[in-house]
N, C-alpha and C. Protein backbone atom coordinates (compact mmCIF):
# COMPACT_ATOMS: atom_id res chain seq x y z
N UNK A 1 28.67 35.05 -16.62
CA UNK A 1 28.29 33.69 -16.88
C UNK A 1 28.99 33.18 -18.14
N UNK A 2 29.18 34.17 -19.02
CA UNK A 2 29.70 33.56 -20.61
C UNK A 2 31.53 33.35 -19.90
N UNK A 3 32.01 33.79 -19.47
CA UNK A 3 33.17 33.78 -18.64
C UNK A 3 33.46 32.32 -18.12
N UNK A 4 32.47 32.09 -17.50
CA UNK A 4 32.63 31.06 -16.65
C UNK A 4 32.24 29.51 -17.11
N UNK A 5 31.38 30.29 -18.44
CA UNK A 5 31.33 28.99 -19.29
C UNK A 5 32.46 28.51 -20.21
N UNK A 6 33.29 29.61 -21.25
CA UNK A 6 34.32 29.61 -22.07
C UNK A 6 35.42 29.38 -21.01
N UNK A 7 35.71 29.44 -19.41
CA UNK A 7 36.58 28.49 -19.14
C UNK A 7 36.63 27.05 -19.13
N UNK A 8 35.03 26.76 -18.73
CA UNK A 8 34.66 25.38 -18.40
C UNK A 8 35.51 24.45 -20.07
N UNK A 9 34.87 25.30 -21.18
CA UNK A 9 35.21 24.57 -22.17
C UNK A 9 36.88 24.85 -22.31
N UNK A 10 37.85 25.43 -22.09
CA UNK A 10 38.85 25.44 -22.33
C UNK A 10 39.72 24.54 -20.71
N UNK A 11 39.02 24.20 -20.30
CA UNK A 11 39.14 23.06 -19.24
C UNK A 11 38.98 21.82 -19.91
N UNK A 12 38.17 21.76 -20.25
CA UNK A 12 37.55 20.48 -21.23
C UNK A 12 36.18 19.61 -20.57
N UNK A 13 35.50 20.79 -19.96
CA UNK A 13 34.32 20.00 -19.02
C UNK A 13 32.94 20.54 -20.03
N UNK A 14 33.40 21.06 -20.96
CA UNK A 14 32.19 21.54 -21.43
C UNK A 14 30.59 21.04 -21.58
N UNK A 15 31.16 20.01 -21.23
CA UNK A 15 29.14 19.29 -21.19
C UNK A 15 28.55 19.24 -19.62
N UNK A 16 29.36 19.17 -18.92
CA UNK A 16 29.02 19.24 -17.32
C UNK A 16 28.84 21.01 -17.03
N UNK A 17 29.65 21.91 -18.12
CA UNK A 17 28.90 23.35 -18.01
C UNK A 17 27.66 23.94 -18.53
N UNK A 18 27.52 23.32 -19.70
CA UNK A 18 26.18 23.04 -20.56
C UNK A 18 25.15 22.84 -19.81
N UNK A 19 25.25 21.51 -19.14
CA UNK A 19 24.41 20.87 -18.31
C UNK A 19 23.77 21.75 -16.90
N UNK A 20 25.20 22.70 -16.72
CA UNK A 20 24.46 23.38 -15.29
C UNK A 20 23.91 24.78 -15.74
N UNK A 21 24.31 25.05 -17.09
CA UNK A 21 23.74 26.56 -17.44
C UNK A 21 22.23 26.02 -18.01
N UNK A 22 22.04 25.05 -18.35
CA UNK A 22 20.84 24.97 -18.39
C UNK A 22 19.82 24.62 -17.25
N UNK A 23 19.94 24.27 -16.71
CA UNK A 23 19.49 23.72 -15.52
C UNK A 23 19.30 24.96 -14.74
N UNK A 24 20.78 26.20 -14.81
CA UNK A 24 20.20 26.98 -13.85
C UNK A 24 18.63 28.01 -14.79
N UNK A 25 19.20 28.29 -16.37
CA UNK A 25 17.89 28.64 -16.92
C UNK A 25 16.48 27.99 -16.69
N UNK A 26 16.93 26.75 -17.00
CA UNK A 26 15.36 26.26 -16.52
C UNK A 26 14.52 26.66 -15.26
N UNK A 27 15.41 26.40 -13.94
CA UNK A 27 14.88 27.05 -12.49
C UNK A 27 14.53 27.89 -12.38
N UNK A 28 14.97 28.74 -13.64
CA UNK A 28 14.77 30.62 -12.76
C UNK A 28 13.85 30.90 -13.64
N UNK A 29 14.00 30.75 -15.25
CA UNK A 29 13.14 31.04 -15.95
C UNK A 29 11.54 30.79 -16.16
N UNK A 30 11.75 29.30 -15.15
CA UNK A 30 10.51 28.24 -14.72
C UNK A 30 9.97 28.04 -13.88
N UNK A 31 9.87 29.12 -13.11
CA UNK A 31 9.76 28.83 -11.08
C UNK A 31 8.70 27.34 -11.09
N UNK A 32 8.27 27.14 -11.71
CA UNK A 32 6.81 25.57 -11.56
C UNK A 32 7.53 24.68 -11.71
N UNK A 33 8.97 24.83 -12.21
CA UNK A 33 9.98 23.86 -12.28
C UNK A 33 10.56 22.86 -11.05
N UNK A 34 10.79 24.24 -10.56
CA UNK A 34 11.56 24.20 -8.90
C UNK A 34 10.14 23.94 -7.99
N UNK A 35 9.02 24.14 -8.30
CA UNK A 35 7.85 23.91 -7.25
C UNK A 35 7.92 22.47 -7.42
N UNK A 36 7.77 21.76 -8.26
CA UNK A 36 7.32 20.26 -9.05
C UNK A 36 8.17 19.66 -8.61
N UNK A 37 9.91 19.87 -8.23
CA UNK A 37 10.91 19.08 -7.99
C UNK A 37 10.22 19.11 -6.21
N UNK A 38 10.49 20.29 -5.97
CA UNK A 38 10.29 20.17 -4.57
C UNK A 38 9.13 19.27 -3.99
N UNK A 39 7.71 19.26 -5.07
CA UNK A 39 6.89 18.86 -4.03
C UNK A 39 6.75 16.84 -4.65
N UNK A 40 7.40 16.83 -5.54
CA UNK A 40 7.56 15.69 -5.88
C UNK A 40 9.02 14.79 -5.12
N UNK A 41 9.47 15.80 -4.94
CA UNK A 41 10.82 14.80 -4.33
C UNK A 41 11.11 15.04 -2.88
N UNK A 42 11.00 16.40 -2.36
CA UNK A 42 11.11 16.59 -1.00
C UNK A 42 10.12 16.76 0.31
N UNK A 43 9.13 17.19 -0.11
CA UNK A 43 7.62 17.33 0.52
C UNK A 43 6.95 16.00 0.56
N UNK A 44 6.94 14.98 0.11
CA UNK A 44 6.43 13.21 0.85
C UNK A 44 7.31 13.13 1.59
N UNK A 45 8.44 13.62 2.17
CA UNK A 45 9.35 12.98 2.81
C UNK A 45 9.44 13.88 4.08
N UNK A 46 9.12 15.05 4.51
CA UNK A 46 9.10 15.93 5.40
C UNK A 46 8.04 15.54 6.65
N UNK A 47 8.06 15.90 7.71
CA UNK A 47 7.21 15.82 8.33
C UNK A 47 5.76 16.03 8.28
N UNK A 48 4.73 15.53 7.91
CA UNK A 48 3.24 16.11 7.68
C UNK A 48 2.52 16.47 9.11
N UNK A 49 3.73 16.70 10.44
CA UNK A 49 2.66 17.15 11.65
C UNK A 49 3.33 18.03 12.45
N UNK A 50 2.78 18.79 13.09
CA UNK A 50 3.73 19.39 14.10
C UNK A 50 3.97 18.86 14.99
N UNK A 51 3.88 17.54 15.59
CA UNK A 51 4.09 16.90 16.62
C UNK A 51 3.60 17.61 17.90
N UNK A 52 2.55 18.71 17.67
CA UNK A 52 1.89 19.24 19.44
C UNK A 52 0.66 18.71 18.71
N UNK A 53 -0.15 18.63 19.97
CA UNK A 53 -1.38 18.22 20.58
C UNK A 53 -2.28 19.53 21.13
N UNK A 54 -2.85 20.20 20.68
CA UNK A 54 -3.84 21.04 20.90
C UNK A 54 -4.41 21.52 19.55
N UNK A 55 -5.97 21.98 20.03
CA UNK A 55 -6.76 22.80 19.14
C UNK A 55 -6.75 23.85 19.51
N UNK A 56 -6.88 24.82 18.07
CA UNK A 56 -6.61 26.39 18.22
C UNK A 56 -8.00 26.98 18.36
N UNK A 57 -8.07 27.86 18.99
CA UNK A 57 -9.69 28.52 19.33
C UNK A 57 -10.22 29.21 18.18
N UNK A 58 -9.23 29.32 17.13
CA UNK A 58 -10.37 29.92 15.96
C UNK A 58 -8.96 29.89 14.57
N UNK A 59 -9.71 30.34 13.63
CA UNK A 59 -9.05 29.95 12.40
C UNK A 59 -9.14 31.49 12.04
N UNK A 60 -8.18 31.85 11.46
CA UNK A 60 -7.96 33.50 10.57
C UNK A 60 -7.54 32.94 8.90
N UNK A 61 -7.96 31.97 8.47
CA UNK A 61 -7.63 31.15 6.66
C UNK A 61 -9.40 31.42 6.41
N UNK A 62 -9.16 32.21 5.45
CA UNK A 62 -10.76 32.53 4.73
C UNK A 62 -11.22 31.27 3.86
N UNK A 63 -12.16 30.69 4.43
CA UNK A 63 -12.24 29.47 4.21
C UNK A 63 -13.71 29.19 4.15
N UNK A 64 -14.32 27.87 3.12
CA UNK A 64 -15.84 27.42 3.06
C UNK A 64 -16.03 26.26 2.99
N UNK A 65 -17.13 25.82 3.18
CA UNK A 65 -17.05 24.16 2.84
C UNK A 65 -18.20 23.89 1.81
N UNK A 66 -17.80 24.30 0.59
CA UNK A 66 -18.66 24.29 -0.43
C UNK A 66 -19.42 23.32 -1.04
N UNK A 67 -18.87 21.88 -0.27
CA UNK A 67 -19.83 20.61 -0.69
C UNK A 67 -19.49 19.58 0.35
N UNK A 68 -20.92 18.92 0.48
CA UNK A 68 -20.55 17.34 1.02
C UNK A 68 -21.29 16.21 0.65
N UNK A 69 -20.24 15.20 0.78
CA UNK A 69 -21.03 13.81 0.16
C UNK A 69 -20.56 12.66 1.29
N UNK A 70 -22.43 12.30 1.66
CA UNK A 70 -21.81 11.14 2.77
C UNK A 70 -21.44 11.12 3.86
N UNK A 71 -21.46 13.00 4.58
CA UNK A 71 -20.95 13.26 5.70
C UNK A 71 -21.88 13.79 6.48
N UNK A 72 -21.79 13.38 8.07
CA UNK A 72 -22.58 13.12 8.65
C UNK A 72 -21.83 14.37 10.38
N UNK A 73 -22.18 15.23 10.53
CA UNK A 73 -21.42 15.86 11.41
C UNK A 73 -21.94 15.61 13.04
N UNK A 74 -21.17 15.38 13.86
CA UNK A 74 -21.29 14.66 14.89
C UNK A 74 -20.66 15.70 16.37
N UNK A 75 -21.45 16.31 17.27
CA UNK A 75 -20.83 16.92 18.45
C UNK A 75 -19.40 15.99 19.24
N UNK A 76 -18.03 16.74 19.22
CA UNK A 76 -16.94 16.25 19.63
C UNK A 76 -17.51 16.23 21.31
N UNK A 77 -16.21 15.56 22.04
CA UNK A 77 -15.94 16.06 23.40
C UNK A 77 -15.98 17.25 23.88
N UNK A 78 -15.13 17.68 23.10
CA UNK A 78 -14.21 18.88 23.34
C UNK A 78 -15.70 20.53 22.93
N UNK A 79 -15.96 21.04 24.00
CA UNK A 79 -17.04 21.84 24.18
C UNK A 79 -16.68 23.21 22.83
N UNK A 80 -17.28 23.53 21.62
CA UNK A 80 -17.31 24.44 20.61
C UNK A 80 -17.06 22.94 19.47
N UNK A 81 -16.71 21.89 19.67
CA UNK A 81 -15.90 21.38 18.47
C UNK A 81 -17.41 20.18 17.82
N UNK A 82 -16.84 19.81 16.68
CA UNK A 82 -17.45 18.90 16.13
C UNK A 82 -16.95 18.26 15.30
N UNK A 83 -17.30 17.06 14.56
CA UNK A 83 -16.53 16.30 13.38
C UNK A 83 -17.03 15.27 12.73
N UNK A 84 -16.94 15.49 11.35
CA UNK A 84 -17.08 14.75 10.40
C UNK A 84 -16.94 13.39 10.66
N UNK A 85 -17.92 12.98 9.89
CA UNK A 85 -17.18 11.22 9.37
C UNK A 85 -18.31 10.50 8.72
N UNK A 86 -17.76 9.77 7.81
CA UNK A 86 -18.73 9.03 6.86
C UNK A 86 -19.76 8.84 7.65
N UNK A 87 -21.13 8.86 6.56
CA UNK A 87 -22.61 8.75 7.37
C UNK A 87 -22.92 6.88 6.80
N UNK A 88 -22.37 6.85 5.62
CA UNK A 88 -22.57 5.20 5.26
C UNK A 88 -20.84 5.05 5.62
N UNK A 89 -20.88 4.11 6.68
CA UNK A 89 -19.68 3.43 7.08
C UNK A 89 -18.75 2.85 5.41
N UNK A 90 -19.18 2.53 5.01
CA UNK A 90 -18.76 1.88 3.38
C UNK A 90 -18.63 2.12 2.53
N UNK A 91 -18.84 3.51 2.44
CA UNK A 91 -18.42 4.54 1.39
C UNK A 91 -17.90 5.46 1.93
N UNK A 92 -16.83 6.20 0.85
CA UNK A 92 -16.01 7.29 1.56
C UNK A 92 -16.82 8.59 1.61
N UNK A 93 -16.21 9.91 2.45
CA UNK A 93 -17.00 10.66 2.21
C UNK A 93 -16.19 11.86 2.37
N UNK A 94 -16.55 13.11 1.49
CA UNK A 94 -16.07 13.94 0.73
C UNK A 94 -16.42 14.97 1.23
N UNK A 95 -15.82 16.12 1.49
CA UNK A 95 -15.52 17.12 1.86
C UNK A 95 -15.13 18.16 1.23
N UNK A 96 -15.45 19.13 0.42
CA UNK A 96 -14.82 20.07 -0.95
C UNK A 96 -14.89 21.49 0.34
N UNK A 97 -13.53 21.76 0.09
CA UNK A 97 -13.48 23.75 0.60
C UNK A 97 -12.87 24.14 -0.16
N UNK A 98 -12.93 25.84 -0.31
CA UNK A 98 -13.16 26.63 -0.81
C UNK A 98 -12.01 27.49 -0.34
N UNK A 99 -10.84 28.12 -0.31
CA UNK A 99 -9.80 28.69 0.56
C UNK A 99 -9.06 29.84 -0.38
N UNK A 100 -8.75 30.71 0.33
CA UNK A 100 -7.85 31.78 -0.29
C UNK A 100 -6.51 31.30 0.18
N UNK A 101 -5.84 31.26 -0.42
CA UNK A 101 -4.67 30.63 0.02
C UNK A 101 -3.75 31.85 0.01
N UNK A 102 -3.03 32.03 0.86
CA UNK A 102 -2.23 33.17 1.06
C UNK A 102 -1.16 33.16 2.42
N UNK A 103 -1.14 31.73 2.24
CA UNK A 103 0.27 31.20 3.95
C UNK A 103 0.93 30.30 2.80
N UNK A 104 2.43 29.22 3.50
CA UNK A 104 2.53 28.08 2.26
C UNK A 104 1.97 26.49 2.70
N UNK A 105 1.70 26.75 4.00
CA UNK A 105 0.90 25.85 4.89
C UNK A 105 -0.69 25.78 6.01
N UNK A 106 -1.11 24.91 6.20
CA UNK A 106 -2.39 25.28 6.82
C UNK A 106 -2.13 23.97 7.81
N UNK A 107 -2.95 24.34 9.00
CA UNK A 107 -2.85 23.02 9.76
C UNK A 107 -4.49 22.33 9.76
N UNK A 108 -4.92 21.12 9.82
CA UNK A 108 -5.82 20.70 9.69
C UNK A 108 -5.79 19.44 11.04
N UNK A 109 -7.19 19.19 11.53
CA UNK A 109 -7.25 17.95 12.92
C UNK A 109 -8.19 16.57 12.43
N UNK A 110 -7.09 15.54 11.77
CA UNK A 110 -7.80 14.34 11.06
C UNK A 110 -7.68 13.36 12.90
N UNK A 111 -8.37 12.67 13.12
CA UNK A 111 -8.38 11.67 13.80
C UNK A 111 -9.34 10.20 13.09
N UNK A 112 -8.46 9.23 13.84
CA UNK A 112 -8.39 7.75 12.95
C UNK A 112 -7.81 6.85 14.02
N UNK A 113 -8.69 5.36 13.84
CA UNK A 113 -8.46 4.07 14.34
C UNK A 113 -8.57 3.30 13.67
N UNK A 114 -7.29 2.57 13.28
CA UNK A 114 -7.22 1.55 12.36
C UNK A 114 -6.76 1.63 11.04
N UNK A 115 -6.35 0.43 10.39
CA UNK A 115 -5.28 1.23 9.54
C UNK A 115 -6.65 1.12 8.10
N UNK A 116 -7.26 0.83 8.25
CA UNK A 116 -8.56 0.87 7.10
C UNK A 116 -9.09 2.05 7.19
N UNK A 117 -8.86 3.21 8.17
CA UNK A 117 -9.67 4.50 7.84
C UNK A 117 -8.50 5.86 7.74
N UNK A 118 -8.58 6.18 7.08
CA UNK A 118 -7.73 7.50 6.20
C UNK A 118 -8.42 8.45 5.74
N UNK A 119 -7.95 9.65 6.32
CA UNK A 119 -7.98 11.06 5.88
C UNK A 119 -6.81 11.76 4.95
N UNK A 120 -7.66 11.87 3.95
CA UNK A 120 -6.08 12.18 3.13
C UNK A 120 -7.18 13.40 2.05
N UNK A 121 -6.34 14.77 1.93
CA UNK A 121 -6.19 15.88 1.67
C UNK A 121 -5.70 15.97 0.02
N UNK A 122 -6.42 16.43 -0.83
CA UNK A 122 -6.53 16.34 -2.56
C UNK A 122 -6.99 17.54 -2.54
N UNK A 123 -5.54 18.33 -3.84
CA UNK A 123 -6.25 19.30 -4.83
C UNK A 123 -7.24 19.09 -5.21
N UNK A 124 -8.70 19.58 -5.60
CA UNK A 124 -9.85 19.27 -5.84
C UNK A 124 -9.87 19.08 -7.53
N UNK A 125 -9.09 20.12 -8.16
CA UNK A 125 -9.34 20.16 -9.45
C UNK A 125 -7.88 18.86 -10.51
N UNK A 126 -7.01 18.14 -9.65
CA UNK A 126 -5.85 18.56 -10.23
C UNK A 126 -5.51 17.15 -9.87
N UNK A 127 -6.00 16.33 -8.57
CA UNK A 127 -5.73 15.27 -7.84
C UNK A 127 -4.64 14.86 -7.52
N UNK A 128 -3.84 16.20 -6.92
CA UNK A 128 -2.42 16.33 -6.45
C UNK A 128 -3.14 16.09 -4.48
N UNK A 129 -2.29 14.74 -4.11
CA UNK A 129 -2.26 14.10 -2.67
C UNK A 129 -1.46 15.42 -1.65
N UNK A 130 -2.36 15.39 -1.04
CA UNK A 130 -1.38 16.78 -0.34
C UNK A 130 -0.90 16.28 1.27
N UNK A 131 -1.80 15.02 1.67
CA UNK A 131 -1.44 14.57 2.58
C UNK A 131 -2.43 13.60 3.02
N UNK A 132 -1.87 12.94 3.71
CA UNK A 132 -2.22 10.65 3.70
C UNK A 132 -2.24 10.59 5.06
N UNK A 133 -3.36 10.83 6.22
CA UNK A 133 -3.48 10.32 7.46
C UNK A 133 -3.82 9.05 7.61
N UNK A 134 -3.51 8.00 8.27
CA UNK A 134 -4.17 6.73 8.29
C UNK A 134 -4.30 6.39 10.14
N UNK A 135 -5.42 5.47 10.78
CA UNK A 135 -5.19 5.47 11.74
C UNK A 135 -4.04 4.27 12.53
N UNK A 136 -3.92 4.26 13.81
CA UNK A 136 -3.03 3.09 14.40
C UNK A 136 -4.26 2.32 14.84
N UNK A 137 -3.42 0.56 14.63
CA UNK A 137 -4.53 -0.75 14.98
C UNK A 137 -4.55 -0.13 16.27
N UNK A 138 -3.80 0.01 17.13
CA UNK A 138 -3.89 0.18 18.77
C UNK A 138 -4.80 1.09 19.47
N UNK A 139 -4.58 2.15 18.64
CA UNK A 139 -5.85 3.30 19.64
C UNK A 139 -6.11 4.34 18.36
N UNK A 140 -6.88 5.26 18.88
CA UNK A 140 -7.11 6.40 18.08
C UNK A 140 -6.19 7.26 18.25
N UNK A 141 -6.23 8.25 16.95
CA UNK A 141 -4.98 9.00 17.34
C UNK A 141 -5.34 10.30 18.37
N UNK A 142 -4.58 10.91 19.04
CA UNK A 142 -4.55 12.06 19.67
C UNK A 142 -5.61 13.28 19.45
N UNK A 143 -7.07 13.60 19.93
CA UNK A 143 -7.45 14.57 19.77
C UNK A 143 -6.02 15.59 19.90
N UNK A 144 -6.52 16.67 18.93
CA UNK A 144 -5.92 18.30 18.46
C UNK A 144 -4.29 17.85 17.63
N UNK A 145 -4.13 16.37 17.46
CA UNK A 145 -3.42 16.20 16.88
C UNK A 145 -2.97 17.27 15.60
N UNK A 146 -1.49 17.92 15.51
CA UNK A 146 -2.07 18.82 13.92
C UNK A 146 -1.21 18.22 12.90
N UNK A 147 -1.82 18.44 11.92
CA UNK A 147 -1.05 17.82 10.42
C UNK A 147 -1.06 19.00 9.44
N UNK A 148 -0.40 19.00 9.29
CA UNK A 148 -0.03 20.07 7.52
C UNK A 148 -0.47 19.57 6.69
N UNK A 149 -0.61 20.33 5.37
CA UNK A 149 -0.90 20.50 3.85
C UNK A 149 0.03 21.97 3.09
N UNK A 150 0.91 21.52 2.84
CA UNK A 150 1.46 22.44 2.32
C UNK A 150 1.06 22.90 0.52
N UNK A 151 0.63 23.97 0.86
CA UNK A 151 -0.36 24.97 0.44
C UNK A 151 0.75 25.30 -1.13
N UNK A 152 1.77 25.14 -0.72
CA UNK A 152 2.92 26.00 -2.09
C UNK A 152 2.55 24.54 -3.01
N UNK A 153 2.38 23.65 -2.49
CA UNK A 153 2.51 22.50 -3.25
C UNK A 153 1.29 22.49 -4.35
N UNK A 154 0.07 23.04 -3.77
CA UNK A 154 -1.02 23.36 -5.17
C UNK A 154 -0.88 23.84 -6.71
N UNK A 155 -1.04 23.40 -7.54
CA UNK A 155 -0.61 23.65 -9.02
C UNK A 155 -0.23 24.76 -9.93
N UNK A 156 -1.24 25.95 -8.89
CA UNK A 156 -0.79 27.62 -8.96
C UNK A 156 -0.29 28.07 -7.61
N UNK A 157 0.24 27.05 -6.78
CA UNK A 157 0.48 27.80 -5.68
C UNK A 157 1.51 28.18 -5.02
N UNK A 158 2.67 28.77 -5.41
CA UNK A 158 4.05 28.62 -5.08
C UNK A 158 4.16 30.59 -5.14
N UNK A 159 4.25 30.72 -4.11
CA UNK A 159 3.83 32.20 -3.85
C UNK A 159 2.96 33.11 -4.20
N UNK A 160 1.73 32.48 -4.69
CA UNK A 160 1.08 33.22 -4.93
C UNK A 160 -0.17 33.47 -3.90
N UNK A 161 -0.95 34.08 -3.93
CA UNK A 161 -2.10 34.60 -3.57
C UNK A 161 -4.02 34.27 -4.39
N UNK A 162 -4.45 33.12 -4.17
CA UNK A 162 -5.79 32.87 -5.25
C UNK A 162 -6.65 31.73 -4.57
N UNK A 163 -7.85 31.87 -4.86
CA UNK A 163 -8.45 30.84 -4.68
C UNK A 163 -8.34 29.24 -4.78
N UNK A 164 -8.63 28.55 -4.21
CA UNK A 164 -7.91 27.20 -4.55
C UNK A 164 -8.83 26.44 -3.98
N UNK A 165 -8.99 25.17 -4.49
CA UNK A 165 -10.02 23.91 -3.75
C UNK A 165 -9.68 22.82 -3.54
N UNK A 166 -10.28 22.38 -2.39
CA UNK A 166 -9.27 21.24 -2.01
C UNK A 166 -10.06 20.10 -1.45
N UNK A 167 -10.43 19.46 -1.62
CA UNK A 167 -11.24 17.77 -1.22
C UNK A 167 -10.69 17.18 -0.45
N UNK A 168 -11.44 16.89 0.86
CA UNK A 168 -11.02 16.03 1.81
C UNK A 168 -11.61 15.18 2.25
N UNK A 169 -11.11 13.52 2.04
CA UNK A 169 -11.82 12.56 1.75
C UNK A 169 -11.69 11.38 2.90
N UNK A 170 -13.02 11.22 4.05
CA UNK A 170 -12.88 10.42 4.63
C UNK A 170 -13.20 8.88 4.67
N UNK A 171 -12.19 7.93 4.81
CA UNK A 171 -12.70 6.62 4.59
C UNK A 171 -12.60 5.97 5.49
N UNK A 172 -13.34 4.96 5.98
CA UNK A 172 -13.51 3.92 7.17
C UNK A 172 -14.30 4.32 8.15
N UNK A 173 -14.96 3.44 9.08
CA UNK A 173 -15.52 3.52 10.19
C UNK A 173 -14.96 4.91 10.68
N UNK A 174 -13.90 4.56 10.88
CA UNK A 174 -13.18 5.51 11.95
C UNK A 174 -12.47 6.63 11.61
N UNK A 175 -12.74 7.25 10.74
CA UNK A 175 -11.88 8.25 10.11
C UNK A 175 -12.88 9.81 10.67
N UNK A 176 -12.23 10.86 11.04
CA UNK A 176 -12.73 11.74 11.41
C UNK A 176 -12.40 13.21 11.15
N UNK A 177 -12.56 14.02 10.80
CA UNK A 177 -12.38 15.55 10.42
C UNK A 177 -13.00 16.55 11.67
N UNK A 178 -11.61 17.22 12.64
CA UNK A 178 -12.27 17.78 13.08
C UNK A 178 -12.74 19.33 12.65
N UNK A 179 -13.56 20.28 13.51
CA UNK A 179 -13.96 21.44 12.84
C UNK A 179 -14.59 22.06 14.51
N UNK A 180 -14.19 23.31 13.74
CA UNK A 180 -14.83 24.71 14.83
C UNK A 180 -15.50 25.66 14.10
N UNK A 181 -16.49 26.36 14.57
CA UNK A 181 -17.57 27.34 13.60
C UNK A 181 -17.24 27.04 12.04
N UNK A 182 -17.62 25.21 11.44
CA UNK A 182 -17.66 25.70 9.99
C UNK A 182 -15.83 25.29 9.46
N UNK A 183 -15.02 25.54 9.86
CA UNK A 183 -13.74 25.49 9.53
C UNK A 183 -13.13 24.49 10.00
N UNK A 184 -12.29 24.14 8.94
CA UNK A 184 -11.34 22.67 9.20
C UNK A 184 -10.47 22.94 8.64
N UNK A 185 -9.41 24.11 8.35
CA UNK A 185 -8.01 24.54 8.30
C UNK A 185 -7.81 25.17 9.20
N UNK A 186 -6.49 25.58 10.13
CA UNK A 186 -6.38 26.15 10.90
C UNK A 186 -5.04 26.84 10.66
């Protein structure tokens, strides 16, 4: 590296070498560096769904639902399932779990009609947006619809292995969280 810098300067680029030897120190020396770029600049912009349509018959993410506010749980269609949604239409309502995090993603089943009701996914402690469902004016969206939360994006979470909490906050008439035995990550 000292090589490749003492040419740069006998080139005469020496500040554009400066510039990248630091930059590469910062990344490596800083891995929260490279998490923060990524989930600030490239992760809003990625897909937040898998684009299939089904629910999975059970969840293997060690998972709890350690609080609720405002939520009112309601028998789905769909025979084992059930789902959330505000119990006062006019206030939002809150959802806190409890998760070992140990994948860099989880899939979760928000359904929504209208663009006034949103499910959207918050670090609990940290109020890092992990993901923004909103519904369409036209119809509801797709039962087993799946959406991501990418899990590396949490404040300690970029390969690691730890507990983590995460608030999921439903607003509008129509906003819905689905769930199987208890669980709403999948």
């Amino acid at each position: 590296m000292i090589i490749a810098f003492k040419r740069c300067t006998v080139a005469g680029c020496a500040g554009v070498c400066a510039a990248a030897l630091c930059l590469f120190l910062i990344v490596y020396s800083y891995p929260h560096y490279f998490q923060t770029a990524y989930c600030t600049i490239v992760e809003p912009f990625t897909a937040r769904e898998t684009g299939l349509s089904r629910l999975f018959p059970c969840s293997n993410i060690r998972q709890s639902i350690i609080g609720k506010v405002n939520v009112v749980e309601n028998q789905a269609d769909v025979p084992g399932w059930t789902f959330y949604t505000p119990d006062n239409k006019d206030e939002p309502a809150y959802i806190q779990i409890q998760l070992t995090k140990d994948r860099s993603s989880v899939i979760f089943y928000p359904r929504a009609s209208g663009h006034n009701s949103t499910v959207q996914v918050w670090e609990k402690d940290n109020f890092v947006l992990l993901n923004n469902f909103s519904g369409d004016d036209k119809s509801w969206s797709p039962i087993g619809s799946q959406k991501t939360v990418c899990l590396d994006c949490l404040t300690h979470g970029y390969g690691k292995e730890y507990t983590a909490r995460l608030t999921i906050e439903l607003k509008g008439p129509w906003a819905q969280l689905w769930s199987k035995d208890n669980n709403v990550l999948f």
